[in-house]
PDB file of N, CA and C in Angstrom:
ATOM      1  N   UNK A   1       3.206 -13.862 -10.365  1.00  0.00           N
ATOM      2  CA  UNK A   1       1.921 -13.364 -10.764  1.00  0.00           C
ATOM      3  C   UNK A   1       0.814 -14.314 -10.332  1.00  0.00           C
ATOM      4  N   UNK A   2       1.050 -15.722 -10.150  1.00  0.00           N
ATOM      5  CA  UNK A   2       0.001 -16.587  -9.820  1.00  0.00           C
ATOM      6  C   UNK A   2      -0.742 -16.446  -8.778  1.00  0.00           C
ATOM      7  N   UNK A   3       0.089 -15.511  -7.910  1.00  0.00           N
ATOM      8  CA  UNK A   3      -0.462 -15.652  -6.019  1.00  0.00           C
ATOM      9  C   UNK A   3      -1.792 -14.821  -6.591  1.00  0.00           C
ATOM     10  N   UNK A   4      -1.690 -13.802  -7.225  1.00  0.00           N
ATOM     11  CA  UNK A   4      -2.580 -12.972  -7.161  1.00  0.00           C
ATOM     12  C   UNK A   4      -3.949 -12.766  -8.113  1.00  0.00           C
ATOM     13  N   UNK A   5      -3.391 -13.412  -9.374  1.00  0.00           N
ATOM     14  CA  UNK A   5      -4.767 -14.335 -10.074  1.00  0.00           C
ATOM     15  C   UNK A   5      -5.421 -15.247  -9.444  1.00  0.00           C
ATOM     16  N   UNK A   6      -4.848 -15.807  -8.485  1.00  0.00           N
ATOM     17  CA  UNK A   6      -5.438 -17.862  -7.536  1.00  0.00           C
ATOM     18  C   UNK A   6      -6.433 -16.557  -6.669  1.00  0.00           C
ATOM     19  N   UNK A   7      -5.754 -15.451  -6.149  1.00  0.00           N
ATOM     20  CA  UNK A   7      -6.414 -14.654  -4.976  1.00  0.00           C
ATOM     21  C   UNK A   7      -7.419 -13.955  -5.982  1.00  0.00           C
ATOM     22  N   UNK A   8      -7.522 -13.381  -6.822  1.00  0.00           N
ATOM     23  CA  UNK A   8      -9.171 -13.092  -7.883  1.00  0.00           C
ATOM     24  C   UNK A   8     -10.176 -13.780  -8.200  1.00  0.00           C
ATOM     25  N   UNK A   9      -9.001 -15.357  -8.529  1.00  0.00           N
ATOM     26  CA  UNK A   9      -9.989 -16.320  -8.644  1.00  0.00           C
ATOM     27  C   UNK A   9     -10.918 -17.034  -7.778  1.00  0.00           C
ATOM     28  N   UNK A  10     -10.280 -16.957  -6.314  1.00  0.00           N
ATOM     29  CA  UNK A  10     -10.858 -17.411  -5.122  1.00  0.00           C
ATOM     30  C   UNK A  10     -11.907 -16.131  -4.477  1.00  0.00           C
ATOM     31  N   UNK A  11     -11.657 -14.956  -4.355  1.00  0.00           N
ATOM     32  CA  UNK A  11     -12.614 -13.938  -4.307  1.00  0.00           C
ATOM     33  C   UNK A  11     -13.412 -13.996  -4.911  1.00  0.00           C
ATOM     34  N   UNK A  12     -13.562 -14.312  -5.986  1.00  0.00           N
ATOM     35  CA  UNK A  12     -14.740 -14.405  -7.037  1.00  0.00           C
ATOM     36  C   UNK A  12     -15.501 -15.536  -5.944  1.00  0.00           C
ATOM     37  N   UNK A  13     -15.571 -16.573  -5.938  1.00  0.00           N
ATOM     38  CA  UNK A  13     -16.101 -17.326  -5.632  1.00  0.00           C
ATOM     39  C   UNK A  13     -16.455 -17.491  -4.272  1.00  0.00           C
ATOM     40  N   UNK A  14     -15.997 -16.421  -3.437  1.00  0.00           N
ATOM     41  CA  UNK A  14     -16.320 -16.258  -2.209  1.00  0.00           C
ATOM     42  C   UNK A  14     -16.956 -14.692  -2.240  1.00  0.00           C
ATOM     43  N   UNK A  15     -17.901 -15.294  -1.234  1.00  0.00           N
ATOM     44  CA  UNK A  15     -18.340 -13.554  -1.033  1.00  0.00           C
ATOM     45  C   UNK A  15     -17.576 -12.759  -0.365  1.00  0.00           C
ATOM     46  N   UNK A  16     -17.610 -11.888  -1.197  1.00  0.00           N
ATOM     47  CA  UNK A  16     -16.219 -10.692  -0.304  1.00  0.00           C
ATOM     48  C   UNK A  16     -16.779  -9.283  -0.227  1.00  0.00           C
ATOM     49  N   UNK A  17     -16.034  -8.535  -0.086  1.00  0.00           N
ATOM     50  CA  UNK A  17     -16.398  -6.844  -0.407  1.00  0.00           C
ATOM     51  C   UNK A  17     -15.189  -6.449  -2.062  1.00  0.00           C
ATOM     52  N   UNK A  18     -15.972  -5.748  -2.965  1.00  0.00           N
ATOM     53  CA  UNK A  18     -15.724  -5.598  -3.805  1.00  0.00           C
ATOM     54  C   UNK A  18     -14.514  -4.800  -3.752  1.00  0.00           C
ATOM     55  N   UNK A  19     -14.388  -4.034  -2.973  1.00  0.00           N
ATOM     56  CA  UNK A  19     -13.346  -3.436  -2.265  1.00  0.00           C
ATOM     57  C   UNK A  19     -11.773  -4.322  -2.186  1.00  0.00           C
ATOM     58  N   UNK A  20     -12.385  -5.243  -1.385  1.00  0.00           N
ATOM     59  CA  UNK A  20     -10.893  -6.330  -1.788  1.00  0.00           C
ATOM     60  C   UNK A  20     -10.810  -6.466  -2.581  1.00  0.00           C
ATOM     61  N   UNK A  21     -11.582  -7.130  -3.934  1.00  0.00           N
ATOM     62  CA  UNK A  21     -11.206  -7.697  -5.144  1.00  0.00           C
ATOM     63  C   UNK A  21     -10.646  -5.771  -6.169  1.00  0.00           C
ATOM     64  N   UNK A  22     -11.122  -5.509  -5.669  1.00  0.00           N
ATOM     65  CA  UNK A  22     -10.485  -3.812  -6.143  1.00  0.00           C
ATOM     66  C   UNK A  22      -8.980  -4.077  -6.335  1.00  0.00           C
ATOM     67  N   UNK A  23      -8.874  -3.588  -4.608  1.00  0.00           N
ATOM     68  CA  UNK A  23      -7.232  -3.887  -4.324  1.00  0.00           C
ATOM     69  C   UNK A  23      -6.032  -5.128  -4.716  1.00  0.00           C
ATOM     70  N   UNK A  24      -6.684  -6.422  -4.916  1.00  0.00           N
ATOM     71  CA  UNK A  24      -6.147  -6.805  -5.149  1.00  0.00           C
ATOM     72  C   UNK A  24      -5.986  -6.602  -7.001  1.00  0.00           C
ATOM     73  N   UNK A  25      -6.634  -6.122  -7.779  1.00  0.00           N
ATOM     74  CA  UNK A  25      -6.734  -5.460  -9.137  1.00  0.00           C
ATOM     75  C   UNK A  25      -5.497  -4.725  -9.001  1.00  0.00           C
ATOM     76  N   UNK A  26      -5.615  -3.654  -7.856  1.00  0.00           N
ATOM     77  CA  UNK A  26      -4.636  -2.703  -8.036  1.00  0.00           C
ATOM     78  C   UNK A  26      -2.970  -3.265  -7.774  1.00  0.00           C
ATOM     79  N   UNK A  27      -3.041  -4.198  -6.911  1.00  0.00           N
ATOM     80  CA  UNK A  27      -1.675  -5.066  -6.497  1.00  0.00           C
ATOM     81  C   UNK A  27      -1.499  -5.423  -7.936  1.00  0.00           C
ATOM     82  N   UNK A  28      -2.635  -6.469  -8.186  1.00  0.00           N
ATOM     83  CA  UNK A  28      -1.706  -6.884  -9.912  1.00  0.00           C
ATOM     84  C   UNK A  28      -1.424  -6.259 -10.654  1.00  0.00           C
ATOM     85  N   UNK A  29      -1.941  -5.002 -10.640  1.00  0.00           N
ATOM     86  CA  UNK A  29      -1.593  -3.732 -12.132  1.00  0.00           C
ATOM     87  C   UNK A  29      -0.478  -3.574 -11.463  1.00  0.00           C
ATOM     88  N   UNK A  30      -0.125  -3.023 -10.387  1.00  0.00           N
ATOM     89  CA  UNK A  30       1.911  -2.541  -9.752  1.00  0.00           C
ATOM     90  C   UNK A  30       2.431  -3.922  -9.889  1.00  0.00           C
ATOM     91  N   UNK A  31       1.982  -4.882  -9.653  1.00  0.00           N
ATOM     92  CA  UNK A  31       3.347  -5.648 -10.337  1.00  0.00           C
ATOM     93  C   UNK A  31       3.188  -5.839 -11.736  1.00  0.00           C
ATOM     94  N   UNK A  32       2.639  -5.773 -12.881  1.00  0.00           N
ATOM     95  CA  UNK A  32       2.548  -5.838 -13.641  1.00  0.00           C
ATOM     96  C   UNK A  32       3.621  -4.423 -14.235  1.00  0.00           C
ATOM     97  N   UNK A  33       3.421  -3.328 -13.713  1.00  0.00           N
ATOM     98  CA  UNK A  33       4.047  -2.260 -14.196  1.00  0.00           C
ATOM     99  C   UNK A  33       5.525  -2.581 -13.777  1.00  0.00           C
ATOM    100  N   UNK A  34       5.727  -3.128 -12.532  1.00  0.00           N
ATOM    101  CA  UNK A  34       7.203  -3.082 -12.079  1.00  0.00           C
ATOM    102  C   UNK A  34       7.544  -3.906 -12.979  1.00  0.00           C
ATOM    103  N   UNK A  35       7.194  -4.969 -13.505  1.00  0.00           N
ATOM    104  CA  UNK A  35       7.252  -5.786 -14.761  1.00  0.00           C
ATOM    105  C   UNK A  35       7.334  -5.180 -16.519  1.00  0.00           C
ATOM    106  N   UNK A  36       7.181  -4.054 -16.040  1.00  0.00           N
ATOM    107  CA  UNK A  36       7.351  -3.279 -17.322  1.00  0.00           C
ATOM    108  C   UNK A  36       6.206  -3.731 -18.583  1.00  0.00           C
ATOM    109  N   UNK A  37       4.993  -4.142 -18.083  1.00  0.00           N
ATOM    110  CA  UNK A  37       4.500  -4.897 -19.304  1.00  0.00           C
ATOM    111  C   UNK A  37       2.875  -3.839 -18.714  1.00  0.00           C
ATOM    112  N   UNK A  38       3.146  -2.934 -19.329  1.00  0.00           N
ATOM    113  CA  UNK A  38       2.267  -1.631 -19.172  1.00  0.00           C
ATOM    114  C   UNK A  38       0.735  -2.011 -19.397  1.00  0.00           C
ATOM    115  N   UNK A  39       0.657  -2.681 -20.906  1.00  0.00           N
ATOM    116  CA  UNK A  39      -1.268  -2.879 -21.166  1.00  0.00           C
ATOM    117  C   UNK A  39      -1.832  -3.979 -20.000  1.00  0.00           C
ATOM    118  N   UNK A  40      -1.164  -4.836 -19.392  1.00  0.00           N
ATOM    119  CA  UNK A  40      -1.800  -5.794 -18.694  1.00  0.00           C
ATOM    120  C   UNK A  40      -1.897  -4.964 -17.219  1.00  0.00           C
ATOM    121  N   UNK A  41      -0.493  -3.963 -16.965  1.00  0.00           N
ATOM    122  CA  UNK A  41      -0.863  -3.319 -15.260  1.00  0.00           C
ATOM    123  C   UNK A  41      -2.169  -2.109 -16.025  1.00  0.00           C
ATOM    124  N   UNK A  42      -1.605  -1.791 -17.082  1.00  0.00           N
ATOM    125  CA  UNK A  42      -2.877  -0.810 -17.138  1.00  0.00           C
ATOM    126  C   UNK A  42      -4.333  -1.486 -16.652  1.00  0.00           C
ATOM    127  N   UNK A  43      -4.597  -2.601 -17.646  1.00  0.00           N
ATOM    128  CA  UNK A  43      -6.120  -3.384 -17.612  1.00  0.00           C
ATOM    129  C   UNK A  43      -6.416  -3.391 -16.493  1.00  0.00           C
ATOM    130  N   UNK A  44      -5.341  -3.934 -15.493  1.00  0.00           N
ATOM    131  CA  UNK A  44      -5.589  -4.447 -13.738  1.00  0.00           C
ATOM    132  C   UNK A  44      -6.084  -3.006 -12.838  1.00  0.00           C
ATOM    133  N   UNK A  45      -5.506  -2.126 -12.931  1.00  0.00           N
ATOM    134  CA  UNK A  45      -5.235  -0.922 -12.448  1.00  0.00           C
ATOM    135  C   UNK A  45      -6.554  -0.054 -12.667  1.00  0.00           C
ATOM    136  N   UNK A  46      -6.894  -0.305 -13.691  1.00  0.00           N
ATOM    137  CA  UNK A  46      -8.427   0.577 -14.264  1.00  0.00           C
ATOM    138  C   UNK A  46      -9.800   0.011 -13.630  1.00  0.00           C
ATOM    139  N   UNK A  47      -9.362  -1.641 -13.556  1.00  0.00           N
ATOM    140  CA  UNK A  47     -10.306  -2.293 -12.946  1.00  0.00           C
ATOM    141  C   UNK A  47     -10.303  -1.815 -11.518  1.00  0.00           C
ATOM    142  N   UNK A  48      -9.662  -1.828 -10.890  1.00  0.00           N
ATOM    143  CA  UNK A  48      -9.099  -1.549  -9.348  1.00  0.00           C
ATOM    144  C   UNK A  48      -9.601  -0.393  -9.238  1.00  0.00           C
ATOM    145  N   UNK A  49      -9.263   0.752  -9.908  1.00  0.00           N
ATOM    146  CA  UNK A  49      -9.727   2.341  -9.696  1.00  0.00           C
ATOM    147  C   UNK A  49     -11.395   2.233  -9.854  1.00  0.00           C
ATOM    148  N   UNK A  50     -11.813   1.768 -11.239  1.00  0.00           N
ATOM    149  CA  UNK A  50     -13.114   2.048 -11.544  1.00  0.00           C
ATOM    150  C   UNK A  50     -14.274   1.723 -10.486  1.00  0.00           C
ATOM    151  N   UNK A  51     -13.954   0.151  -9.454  1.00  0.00           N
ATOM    152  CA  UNK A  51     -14.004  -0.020  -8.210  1.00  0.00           C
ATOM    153  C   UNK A  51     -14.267   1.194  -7.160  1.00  0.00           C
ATOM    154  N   UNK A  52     -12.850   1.507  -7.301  1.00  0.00           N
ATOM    155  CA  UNK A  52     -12.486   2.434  -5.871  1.00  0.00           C
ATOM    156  C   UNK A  52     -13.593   3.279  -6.229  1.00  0.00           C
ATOM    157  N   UNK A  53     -13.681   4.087  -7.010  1.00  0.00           N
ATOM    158  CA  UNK A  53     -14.376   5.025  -6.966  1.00  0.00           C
ATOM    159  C   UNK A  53     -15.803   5.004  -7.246  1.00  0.00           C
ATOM    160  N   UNK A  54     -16.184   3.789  -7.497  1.00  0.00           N
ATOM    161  CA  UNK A  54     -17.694   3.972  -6.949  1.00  0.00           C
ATOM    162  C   UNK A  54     -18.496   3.767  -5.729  1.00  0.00           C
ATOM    163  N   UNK A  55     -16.894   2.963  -4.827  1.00  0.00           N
ATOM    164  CA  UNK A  55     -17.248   2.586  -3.506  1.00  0.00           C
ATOM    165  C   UNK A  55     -16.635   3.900  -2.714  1.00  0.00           C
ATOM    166  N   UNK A  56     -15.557   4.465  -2.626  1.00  0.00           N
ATOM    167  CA  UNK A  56     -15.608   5.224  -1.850  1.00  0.00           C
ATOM    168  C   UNK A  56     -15.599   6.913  -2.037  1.00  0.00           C
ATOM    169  N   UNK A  57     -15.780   7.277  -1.356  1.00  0.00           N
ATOM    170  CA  UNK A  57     -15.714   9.098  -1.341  1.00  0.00           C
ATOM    171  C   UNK A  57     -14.997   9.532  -2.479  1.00  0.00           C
ATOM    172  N   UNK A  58     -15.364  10.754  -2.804  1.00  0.00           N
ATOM    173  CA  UNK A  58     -14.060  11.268  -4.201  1.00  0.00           C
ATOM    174  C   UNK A  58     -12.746  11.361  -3.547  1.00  0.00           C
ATOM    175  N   UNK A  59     -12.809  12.415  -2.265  1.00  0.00           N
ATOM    176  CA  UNK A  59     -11.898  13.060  -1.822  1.00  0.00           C
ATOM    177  C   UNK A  59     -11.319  11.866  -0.522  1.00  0.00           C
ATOM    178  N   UNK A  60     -11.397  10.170  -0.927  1.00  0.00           N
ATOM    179  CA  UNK A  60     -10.899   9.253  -0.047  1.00  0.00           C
ATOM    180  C   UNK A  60      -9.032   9.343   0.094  1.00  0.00           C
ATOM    181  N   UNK A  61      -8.235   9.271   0.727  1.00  0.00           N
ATOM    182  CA  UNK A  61      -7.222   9.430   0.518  1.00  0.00           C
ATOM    183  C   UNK A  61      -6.506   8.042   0.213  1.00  0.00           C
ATOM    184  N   UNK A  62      -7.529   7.246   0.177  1.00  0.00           N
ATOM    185  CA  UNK A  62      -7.150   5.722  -0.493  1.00  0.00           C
ATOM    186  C   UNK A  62      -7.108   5.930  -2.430  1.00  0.00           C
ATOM    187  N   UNK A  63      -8.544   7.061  -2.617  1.00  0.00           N
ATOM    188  CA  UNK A  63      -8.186   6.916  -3.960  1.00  0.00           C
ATOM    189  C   UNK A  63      -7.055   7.826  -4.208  1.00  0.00           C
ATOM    190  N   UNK A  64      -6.100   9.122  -3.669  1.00  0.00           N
ATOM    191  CA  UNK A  64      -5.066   9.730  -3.840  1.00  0.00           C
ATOM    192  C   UNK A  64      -4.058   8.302  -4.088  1.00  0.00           C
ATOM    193  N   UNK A  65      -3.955   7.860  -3.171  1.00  0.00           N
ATOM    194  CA  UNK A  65      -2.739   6.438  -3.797  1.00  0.00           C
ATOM    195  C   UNK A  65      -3.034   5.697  -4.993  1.00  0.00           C
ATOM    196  N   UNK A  66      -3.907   5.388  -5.221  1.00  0.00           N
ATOM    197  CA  UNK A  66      -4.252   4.885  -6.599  1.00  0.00           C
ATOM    198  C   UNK A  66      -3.961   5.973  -7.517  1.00  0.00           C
ATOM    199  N   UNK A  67      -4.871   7.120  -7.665  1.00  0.00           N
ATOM    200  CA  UNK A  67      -4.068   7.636  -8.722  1.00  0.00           C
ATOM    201  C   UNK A  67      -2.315   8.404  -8.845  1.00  0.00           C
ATOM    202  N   UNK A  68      -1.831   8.244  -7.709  1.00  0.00           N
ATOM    203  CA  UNK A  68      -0.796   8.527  -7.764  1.00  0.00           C
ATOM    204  C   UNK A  68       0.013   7.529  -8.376  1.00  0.00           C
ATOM    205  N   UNK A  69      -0.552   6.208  -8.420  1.00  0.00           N
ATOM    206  CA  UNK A  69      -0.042   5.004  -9.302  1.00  0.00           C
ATOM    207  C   UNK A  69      -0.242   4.915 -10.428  1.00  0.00           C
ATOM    208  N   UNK A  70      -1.120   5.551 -10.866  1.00  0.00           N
ATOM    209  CA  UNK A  70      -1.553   5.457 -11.940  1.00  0.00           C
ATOM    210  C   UNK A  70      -1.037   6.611 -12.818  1.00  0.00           C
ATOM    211  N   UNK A  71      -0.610   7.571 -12.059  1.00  0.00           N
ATOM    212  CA  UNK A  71       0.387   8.715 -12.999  1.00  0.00           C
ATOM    213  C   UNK A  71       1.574   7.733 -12.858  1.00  0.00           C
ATOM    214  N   UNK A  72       2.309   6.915 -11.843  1.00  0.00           N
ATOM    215  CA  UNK A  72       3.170   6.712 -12.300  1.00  0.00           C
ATOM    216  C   UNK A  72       3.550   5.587 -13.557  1.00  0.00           C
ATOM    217  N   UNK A  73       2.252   4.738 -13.399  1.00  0.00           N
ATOM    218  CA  UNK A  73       2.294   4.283 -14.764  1.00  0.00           C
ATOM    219  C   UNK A  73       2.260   4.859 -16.164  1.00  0.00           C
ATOM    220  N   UNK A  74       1.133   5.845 -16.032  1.00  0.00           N
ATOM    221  CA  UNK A  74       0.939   6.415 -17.140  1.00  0.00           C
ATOM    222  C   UNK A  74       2.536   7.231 -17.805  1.00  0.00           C
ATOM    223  N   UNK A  75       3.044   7.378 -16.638  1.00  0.00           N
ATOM    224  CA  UNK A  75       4.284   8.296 -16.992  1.00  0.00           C
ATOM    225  C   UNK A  75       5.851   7.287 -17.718  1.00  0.00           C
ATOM    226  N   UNK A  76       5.774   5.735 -16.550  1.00  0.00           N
ATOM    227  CA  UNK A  76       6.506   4.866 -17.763  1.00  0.00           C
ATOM    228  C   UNK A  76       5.631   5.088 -19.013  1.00  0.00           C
ATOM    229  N   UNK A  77       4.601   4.944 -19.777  1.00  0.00           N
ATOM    230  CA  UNK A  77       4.333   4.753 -20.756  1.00  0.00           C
ATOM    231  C   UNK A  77       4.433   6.074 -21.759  1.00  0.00           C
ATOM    232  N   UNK A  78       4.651   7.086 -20.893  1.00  0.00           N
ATOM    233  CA  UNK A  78       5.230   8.689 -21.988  1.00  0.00           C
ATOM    234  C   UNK A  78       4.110   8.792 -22.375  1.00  0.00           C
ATOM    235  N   UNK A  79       2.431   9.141 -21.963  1.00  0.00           N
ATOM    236  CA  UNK A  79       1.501   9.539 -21.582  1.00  0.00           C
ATOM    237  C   UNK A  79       1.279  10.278 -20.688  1.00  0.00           C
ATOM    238  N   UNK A  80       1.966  11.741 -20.862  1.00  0.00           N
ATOM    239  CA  UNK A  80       1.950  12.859 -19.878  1.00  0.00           C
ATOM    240  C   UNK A  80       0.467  13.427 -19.455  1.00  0.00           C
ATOM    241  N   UNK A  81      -0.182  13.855 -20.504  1.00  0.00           N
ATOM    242  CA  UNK A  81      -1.406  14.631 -20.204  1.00  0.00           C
ATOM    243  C   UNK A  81      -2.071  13.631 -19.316  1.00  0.00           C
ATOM    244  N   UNK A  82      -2.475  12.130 -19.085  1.00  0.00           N
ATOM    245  CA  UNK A  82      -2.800  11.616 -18.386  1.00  0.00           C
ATOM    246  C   UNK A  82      -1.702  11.479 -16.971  1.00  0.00           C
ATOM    247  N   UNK A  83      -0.870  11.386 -17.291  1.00  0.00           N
ATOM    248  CA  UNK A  83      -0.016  11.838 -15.746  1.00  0.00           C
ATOM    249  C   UNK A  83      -0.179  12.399 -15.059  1.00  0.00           C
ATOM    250  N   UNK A  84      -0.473  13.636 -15.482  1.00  0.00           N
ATOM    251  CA  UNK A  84      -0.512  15.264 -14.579  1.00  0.00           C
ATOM    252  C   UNK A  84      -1.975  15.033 -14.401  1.00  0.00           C
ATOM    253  N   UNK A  85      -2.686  14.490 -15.063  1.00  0.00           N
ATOM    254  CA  UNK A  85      -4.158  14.522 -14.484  1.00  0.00           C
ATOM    255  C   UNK A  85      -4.701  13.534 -13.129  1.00  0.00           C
ATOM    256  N   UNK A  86      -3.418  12.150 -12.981  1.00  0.00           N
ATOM    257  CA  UNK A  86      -3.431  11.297 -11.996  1.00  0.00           C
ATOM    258  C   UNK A  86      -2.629  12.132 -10.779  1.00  0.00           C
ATOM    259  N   UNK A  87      -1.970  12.488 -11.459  1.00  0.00           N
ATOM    260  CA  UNK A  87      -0.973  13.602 -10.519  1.00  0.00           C
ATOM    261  C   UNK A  87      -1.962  14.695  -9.511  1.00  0.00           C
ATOM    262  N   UNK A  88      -2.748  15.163 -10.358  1.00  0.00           N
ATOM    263  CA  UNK A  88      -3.165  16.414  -9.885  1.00  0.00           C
ATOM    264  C   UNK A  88      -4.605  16.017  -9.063  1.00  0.00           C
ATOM    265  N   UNK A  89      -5.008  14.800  -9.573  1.00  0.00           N
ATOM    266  CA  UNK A  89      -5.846  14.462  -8.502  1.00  0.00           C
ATOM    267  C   UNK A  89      -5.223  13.886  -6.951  1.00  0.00           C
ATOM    268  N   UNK A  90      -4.172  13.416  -6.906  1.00  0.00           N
ATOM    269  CA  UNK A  90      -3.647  12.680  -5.751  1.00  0.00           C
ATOM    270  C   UNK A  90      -3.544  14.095  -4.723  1.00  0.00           C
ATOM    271  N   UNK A  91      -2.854  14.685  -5.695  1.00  0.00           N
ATOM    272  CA  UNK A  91      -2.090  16.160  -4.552  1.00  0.00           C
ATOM    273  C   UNK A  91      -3.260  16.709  -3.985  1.00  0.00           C
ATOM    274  N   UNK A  92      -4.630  17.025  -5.121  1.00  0.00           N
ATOM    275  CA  UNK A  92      -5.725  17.879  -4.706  1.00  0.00           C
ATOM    276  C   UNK A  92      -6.033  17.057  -3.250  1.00  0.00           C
ATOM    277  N   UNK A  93      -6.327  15.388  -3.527  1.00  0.00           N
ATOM    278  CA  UNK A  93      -6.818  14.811  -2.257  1.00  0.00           C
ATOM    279  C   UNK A  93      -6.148  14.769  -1.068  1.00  0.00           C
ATOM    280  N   UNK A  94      -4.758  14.608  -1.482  1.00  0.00           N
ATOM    281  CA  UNK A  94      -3.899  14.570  -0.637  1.00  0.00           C
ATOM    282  C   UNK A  94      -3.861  16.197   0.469  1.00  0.00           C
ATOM    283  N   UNK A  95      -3.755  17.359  -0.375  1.00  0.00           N
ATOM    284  CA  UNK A  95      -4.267  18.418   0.150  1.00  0.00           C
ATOM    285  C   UNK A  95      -5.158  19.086   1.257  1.00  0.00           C
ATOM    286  N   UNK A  96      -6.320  18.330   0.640  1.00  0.00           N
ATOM    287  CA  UNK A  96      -7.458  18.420   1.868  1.00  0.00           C
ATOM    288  C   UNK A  96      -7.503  17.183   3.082  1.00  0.00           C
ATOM    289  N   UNK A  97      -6.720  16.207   2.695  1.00  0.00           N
ATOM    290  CA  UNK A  97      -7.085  15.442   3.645  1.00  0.00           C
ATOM    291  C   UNK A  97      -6.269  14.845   4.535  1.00  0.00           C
ATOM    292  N   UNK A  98      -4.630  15.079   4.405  1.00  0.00           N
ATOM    293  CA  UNK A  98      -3.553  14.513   4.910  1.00  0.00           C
ATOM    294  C   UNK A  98      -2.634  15.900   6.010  1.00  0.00           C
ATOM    295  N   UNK A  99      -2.153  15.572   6.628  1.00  0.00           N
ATOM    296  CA  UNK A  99      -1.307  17.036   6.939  1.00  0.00           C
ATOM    297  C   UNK A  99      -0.436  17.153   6.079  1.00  0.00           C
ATOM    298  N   UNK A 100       0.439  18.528   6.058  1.00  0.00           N
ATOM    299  CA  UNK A 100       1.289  18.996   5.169  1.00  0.00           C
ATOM    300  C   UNK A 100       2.513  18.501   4.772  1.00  0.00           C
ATOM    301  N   UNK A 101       2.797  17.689   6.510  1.00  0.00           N
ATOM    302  CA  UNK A 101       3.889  16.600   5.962  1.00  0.00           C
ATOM    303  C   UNK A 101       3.751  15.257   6.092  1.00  0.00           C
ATOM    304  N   UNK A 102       2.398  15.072   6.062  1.00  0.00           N
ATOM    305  CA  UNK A 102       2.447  12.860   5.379  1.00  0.00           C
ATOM    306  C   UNK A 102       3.455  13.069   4.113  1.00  0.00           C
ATOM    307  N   UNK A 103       3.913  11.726   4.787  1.00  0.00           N
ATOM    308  CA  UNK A 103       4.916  11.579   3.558  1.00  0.00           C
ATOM    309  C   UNK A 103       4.364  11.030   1.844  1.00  0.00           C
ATOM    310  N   UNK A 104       3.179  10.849   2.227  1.00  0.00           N
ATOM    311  CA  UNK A 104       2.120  10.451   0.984  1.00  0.00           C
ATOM    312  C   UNK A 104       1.926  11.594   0.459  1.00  0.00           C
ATOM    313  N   UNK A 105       1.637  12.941   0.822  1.00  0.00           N
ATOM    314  CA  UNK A 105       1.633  14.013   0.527  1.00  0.00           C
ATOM    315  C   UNK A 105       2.679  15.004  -0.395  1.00  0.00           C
ATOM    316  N   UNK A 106       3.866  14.289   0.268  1.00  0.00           N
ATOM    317  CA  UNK A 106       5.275  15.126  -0.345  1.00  0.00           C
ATOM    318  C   UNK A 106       5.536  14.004  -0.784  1.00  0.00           C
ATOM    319  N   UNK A 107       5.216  12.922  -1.305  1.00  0.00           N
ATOM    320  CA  UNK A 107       5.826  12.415  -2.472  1.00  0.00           C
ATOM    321  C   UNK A 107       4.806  12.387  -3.719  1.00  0.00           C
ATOM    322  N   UNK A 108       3.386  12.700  -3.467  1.00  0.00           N
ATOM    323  CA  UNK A 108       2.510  13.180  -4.048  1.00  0.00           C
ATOM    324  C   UNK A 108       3.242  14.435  -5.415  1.00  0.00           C
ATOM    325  N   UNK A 109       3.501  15.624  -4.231  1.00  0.00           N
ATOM    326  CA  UNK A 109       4.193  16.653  -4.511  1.00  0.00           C
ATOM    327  C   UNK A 109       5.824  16.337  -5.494  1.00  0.00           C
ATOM    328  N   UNK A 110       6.368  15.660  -4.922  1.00  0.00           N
ATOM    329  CA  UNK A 110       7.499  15.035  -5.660  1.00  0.00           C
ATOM    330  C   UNK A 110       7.394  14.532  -7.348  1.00  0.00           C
ATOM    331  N   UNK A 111       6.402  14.033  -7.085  1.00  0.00           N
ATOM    332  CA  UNK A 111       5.546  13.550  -8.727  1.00  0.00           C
ATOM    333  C   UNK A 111       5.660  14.169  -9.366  1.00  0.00           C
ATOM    334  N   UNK A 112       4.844  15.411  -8.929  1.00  0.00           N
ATOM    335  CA  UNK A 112       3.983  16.660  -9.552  1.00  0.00           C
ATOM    336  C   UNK A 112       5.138  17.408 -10.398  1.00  0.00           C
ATOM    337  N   UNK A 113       6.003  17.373  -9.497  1.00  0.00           N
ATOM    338  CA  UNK A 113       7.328  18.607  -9.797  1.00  0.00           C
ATOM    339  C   UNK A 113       8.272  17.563 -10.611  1.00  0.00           C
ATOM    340  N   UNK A 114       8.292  16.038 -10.742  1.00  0.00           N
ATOM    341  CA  UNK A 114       8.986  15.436 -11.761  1.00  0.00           C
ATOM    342  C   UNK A 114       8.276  15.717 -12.973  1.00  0.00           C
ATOM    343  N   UNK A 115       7.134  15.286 -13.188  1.00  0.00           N
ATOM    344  CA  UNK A 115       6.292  15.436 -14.459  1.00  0.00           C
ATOM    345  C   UNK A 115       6.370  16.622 -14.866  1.00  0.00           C
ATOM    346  N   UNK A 116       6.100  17.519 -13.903  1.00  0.00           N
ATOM    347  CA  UNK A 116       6.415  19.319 -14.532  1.00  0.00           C
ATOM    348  C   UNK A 116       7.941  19.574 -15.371  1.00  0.00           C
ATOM    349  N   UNK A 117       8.374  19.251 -14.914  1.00  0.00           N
ATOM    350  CA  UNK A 117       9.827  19.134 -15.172  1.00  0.00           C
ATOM    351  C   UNK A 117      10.500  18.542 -16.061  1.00  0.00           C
ATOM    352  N   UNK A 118       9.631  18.018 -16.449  1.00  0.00           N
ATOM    353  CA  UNK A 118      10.382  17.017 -17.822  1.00  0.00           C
ATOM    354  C   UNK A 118       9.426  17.047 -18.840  1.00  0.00           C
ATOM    355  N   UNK A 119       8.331  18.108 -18.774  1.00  0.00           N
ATOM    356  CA  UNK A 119       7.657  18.628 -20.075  1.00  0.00           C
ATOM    357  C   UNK A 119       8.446  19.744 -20.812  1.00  0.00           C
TER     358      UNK A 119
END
């Protein structure tokens, strides 16, 4: 976990694009989740999104990967209604903006039909 706090802490203090310090938010929330320790990837992860989306487009297909992470967190934590709502934004973006078979797309889709499926 240190590489990537030393790398927040050093962004901070360098001028960067907020954009990086985003992403690297979003790196620490996925390891934090692969870590199973949900409120700290959540905190990281929200920071990272709340970012993304004031810097880029709605329909960016950078923010489809984020929230596709973010259903899958929400979904370790057995917080469905927020799942399907991270879910259903990835696919919508993913939809308009990817072809039919990026594989970002059909695993988008893959999500969709796990979460459906186990309501």
């Amino acid at each position: 976990m240190g590489d990537y706090e030393k790398s927040l802490s050093i962004q901070g203090n360098v001028t960067r694009s907020s954009l990086e310090c985003a992403t690297t938010y979003i790196n620490l929330g996925e390891t934090y989740r692969e870590m199973e320790n949900y409120l700290m990837a959540l905190t990281y992860c929200e920071k990272g999104l709340k970012i993304h989306e004031e810097k880029l487009p709605k329909n960016h297909p950078n923010l489809a990967i984020i929230y596709h992470n973010m259903a899958k967190l929400y979904l370790s934590t057995g917080q469905h209604s927020m799942t399907i709502t991270y879910v259903q934004q990835a696919v919508d973006i993913g939809q308009e903006k990817l072809p039919r078979s990026h594989p970002h797309l059909l695993k988008y889709r893959e999500t969709f039909e796990l979460i459906r499926e186990s309501q």
